[in-house]
PDB file of N, CA and C in Angstrom:
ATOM      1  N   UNK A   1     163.911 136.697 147.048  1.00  0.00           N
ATOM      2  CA  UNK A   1     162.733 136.378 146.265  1.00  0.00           C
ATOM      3  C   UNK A   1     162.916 136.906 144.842  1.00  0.00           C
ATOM      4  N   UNK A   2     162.099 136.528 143.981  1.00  0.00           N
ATOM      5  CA  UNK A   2     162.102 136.701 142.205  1.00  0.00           C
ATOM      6  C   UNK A   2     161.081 136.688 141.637  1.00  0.00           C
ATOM      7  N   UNK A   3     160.628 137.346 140.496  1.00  0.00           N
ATOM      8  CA  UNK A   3     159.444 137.468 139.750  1.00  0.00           C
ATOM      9  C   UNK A   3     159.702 136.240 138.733  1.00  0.00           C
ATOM     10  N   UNK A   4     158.447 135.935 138.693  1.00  0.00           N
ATOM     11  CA  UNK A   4     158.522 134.471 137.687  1.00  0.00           C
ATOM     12  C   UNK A   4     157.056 134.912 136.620  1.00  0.00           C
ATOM     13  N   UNK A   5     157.430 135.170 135.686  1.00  0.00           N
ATOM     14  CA  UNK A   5     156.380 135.717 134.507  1.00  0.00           C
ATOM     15  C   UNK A   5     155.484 134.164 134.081  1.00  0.00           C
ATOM     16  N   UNK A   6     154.323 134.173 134.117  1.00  0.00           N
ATOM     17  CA  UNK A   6     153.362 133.286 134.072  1.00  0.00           C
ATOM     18  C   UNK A   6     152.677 133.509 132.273  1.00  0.00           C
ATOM     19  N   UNK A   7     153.383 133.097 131.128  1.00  0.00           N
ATOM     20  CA  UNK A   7     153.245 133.445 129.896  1.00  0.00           C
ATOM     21  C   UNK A   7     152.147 132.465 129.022  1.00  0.00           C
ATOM     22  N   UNK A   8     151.502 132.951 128.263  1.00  0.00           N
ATOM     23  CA  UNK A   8     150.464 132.122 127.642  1.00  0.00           C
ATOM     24  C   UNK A   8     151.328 131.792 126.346  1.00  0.00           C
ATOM     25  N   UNK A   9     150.843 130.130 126.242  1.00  0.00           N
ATOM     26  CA  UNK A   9     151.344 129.501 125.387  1.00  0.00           C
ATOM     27  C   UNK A   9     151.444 129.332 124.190  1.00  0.00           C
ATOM     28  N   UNK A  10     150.169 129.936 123.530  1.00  0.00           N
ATOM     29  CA  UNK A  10     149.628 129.809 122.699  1.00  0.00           C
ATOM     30  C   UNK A  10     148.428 131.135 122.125  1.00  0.00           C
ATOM     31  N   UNK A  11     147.838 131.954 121.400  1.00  0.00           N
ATOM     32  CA  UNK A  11     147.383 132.494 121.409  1.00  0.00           C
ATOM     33  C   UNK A  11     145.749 132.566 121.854  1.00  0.00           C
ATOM     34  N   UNK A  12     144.970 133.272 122.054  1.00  0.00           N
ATOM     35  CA  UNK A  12     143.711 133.050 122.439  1.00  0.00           C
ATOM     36  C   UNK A  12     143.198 133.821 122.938  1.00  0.00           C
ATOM     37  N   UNK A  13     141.647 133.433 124.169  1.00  0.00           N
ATOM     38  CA  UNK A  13     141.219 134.326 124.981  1.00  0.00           C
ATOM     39  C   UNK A  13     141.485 133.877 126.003  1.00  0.00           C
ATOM     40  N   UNK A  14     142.017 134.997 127.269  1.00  0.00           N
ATOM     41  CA  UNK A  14     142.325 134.541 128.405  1.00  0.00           C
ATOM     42  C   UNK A  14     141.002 135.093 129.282  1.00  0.00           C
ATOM     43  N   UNK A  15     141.060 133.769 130.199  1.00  0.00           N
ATOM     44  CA  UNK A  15     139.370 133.901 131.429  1.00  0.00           C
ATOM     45  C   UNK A  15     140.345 133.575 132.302  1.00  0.00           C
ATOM     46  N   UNK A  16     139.745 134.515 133.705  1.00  0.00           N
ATOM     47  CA  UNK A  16     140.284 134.452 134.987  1.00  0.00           C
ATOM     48  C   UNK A  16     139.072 133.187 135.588  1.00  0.00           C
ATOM     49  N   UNK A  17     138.417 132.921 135.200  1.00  0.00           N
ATOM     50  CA  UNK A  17     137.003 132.542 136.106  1.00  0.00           C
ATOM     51  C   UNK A  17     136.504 131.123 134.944  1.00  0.00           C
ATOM     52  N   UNK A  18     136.668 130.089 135.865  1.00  0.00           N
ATOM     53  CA  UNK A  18     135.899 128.864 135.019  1.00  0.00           C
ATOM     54  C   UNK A  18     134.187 128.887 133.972  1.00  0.00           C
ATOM     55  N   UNK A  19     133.361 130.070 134.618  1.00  0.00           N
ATOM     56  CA  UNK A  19     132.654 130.632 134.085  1.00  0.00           C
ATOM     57  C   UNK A  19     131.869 131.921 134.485  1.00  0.00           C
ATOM     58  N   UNK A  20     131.229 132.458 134.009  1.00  0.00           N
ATOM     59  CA  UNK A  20     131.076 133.852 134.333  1.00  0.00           C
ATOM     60  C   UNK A  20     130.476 133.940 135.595  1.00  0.00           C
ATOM     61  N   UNK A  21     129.378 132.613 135.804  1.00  0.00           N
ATOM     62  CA  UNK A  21     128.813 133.345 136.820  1.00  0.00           C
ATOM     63  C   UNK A  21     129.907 132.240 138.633  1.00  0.00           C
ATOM     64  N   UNK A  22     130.636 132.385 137.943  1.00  0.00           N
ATOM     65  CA  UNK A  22     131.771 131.315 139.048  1.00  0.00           C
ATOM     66  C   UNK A  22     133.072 132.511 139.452  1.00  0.00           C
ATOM     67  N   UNK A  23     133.577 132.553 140.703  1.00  0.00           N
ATOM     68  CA  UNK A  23     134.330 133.194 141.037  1.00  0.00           C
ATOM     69  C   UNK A  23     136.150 132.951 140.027  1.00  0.00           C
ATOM     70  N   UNK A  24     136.718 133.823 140.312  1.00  0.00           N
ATOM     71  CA  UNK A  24     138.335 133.438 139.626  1.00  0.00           C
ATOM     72  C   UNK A  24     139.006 132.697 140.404  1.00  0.00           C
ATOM     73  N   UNK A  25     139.900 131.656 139.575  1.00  0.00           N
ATOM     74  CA  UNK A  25     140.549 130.768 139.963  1.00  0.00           C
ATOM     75  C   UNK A  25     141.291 131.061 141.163  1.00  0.00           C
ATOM     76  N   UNK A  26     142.019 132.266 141.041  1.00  0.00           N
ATOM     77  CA  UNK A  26     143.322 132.308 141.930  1.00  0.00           C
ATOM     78  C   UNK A  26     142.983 134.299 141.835  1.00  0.00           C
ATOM     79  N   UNK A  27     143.460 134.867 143.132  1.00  0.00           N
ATOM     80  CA  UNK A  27     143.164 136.253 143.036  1.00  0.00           C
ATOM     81  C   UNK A  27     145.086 136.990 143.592  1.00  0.00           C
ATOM     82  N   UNK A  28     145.002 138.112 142.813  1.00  0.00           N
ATOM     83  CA  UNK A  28     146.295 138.377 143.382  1.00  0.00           C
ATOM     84  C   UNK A  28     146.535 138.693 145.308  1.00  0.00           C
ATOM     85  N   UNK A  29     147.546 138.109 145.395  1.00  0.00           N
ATOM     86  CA  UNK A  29     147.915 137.803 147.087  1.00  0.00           C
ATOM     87  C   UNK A  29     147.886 136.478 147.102  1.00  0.00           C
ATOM     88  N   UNK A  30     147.385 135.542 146.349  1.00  0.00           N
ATOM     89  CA  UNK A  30     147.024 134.163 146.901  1.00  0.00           C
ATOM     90  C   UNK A  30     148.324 133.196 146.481  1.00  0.00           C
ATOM     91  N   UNK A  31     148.446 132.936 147.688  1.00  0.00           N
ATOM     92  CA  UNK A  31     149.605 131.173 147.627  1.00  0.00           C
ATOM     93  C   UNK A  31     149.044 130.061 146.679  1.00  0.00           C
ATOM     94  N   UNK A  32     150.199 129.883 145.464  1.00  0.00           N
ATOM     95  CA  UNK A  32     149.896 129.034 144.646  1.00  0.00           C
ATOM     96  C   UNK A  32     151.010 127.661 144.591  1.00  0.00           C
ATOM     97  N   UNK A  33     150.781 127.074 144.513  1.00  0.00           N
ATOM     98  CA  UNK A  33     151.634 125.382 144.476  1.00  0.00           C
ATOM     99  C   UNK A  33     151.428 125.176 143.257  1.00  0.00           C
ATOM    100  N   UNK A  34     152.628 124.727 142.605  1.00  0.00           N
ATOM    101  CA  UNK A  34     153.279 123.848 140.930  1.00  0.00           C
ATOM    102  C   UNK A  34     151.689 123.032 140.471  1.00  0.00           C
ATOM    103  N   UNK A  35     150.894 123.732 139.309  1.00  0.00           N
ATOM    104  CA  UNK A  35     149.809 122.762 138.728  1.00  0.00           C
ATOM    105  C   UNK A  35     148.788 123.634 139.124  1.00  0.00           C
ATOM    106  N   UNK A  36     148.803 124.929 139.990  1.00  0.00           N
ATOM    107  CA  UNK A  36     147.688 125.655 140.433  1.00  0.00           C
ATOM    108  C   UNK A  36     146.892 126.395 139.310  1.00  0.00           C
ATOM    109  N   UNK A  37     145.681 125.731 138.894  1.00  0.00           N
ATOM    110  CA  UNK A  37     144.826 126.346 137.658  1.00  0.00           C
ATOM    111  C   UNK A  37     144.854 128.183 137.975  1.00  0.00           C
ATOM    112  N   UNK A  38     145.583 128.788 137.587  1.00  0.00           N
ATOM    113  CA  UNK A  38     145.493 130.206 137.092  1.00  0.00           C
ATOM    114  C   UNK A  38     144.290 130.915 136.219  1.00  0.00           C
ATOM    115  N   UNK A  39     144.157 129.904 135.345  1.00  0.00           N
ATOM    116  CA  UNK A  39     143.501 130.843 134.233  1.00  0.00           C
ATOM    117  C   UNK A  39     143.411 129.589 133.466  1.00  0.00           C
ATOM    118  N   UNK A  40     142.159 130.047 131.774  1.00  0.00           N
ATOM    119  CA  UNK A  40     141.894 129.298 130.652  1.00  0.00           C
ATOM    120  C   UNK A  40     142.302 129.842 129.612  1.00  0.00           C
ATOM    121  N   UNK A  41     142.746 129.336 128.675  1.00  0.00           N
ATOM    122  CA  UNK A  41     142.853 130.300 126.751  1.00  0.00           C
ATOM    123  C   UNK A  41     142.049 129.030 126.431  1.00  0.00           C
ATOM    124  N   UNK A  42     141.580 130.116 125.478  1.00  0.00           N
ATOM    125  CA  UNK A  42     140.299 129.530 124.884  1.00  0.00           C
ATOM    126  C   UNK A  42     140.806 129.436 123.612  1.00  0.00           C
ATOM    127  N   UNK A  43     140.886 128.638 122.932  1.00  0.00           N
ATOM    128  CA  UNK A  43     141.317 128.706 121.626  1.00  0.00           C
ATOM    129  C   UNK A  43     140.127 127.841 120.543  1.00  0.00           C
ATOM    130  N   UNK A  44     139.201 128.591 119.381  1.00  0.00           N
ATOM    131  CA  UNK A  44     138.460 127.591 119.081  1.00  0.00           C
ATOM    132  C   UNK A  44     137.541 126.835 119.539  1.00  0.00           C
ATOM    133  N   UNK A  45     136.824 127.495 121.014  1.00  0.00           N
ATOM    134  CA  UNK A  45     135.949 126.883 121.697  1.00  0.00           C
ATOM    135  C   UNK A  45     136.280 125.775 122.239  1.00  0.00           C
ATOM    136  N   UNK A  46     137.624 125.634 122.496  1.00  0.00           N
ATOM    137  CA  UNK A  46     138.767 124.520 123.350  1.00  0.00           C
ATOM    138  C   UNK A  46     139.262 125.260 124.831  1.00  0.00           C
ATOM    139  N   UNK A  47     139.107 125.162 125.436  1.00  0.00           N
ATOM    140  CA  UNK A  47     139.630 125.809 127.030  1.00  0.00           C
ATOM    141  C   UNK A  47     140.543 124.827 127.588  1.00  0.00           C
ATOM    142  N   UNK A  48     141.924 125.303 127.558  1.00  0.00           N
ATOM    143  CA  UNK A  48     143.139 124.576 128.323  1.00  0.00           C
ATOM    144  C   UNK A  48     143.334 125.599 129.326  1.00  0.00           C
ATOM    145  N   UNK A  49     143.530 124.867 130.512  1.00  0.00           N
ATOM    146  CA  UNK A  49     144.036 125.319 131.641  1.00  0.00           C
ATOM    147  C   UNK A  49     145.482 125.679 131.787  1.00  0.00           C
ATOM    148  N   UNK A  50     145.769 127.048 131.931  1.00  0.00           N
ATOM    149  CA  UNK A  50     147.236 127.792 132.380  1.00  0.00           C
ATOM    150  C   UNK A  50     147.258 127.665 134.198  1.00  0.00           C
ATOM    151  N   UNK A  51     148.979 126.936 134.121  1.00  0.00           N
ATOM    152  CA  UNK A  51     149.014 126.475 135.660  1.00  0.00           C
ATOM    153  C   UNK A  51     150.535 127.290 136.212  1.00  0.00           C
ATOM    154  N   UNK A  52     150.375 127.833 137.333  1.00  0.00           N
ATOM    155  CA  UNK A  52     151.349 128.302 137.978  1.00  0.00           C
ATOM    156  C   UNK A  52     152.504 126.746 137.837  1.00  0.00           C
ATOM    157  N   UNK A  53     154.031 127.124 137.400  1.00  0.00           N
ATOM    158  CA  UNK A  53     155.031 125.962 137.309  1.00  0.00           C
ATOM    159  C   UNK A  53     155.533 126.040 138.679  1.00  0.00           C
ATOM    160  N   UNK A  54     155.619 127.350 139.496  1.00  0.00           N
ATOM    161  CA  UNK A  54     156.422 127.409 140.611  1.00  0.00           C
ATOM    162  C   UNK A  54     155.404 127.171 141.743  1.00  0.00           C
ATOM    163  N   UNK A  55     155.711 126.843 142.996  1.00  0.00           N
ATOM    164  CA  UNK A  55     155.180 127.708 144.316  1.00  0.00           C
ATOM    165  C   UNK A  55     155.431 129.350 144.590  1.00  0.00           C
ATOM    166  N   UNK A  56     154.263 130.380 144.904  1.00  0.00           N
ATOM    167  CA  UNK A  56     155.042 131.170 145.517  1.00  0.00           C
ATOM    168  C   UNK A  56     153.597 132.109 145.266  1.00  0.00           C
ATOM    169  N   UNK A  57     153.603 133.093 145.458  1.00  0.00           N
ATOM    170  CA  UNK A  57     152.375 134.308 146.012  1.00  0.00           C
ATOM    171  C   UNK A  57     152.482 135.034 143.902  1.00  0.00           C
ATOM    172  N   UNK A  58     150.533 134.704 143.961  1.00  0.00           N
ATOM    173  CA  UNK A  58     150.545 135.739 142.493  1.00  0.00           C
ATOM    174  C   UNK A  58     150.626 137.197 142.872  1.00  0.00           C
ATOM    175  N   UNK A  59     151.169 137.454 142.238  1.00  0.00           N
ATOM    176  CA  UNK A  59     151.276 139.447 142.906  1.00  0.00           C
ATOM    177  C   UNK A  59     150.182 139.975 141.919  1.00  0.00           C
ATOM    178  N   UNK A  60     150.437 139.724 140.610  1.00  0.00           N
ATOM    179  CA  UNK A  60     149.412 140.534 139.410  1.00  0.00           C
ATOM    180  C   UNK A  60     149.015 139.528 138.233  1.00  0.00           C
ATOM    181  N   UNK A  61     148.067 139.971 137.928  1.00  0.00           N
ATOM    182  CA  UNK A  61     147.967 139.627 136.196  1.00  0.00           C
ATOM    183  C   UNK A  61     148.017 141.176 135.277  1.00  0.00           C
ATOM    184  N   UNK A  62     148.469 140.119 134.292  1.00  0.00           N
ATOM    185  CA  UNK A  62     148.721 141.710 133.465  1.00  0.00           C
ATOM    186  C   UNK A  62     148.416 141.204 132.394  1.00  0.00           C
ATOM    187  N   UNK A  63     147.439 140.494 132.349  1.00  0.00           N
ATOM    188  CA  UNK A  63     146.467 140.146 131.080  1.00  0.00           C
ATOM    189  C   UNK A  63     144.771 140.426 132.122  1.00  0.00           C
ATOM    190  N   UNK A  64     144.098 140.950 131.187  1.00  0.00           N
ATOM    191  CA  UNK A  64     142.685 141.353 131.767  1.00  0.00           C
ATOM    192  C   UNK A  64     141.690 140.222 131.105  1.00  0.00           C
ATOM    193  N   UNK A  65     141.008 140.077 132.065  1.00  0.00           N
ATOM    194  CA  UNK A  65     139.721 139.279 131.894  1.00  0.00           C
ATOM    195  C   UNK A  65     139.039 139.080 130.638  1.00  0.00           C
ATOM    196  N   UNK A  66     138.672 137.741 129.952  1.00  0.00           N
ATOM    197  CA  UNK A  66     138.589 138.133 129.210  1.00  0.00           C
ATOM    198  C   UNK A  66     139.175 138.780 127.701  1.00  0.00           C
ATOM    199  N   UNK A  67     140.572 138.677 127.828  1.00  0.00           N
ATOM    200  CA  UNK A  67     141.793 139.429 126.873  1.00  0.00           C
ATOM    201  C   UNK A  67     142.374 138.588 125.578  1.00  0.00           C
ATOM    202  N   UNK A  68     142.292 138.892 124.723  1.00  0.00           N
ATOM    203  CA  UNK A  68     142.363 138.231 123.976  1.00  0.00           C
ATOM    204  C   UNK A  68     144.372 138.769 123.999  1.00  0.00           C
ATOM    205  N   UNK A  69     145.104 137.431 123.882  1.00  0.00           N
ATOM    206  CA  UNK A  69     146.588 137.383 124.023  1.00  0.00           C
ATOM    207  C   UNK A  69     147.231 136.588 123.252  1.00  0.00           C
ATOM    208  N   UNK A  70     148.219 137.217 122.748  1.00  0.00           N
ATOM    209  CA  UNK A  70     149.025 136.174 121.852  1.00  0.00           C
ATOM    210  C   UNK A  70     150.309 135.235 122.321  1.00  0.00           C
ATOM    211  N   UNK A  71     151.090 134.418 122.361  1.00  0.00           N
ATOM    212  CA  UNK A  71     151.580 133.361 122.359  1.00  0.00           C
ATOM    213  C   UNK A  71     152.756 134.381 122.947  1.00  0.00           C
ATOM    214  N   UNK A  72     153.141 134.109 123.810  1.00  0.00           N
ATOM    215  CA  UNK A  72     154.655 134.691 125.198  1.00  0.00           C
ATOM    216  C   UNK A  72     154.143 135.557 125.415  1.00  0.00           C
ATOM    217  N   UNK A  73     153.092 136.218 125.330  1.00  0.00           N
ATOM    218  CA  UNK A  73     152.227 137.804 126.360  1.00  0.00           C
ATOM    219  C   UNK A  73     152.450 137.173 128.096  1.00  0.00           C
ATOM    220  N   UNK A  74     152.721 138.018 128.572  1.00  0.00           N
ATOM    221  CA  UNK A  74     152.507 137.958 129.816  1.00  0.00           C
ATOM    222  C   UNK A  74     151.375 137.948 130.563  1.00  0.00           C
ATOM    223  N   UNK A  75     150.276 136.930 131.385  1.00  0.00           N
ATOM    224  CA  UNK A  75     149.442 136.565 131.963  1.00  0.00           C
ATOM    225  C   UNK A  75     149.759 137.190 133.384  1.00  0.00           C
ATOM    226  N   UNK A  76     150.559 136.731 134.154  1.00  0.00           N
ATOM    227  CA  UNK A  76     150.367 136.886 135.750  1.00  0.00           C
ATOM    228  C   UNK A  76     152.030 136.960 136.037  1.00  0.00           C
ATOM    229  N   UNK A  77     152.238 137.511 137.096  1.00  0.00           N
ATOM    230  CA  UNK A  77     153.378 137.277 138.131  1.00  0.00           C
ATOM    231  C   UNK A  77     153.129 136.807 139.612  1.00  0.00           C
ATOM    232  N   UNK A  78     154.298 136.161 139.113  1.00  0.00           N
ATOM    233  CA  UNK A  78     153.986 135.266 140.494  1.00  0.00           C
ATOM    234  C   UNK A  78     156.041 135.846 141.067  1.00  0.00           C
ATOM    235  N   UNK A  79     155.740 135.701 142.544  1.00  0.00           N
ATOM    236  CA  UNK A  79     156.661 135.792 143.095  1.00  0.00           C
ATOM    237  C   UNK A  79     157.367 134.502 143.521  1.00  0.00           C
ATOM    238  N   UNK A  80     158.327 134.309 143.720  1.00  0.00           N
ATOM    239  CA  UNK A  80     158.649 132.854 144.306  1.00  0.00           C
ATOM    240  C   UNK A  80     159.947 133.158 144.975  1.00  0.00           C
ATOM    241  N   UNK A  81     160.302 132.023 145.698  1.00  0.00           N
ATOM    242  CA  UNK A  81     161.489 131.613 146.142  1.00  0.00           C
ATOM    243  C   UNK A  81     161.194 132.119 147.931  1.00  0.00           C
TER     244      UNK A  81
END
């Protein structure tokens, strides 16, 4: 198995949760499949969806709720293989 770094694309705010009063997309432990909505950056009152590329179990995020992140920061790990 291998760590696969889940990196934001672009700078912004990162949301775990489609909206506040809505649970988070994906929680660490959870089995994710290629296209699995992770997270939003908000850029400009624009929200694009960040998607797991691999299959395989998120272990962490290492961007916090809410976090404002710049462009290759590290978001989540995901394990795969």
């Amino acid at each position: 198995m291998s760590q696969q770094d889940i990196q934001a694309p672009f700078p912004g705010v990162f949301y775990r949760r489609p909206a506040p009063d809505q649970p988070a997309f994906v929680e660490p432990g959870q089995a994710v499949e290629p296209g699995t909505v992770i997270g939003l950056i908000e850029v400009m009152k624009q929200y694009f969806e960040l998607k797991a590329e691999a299959a395989g179990t998120l272990t962490a995020f290492r961007a916090g709720d809410e976090t404002v992140v710049e462009a290759g920061d590290t978001i989540a790990a995901l394990e795969v293989g």
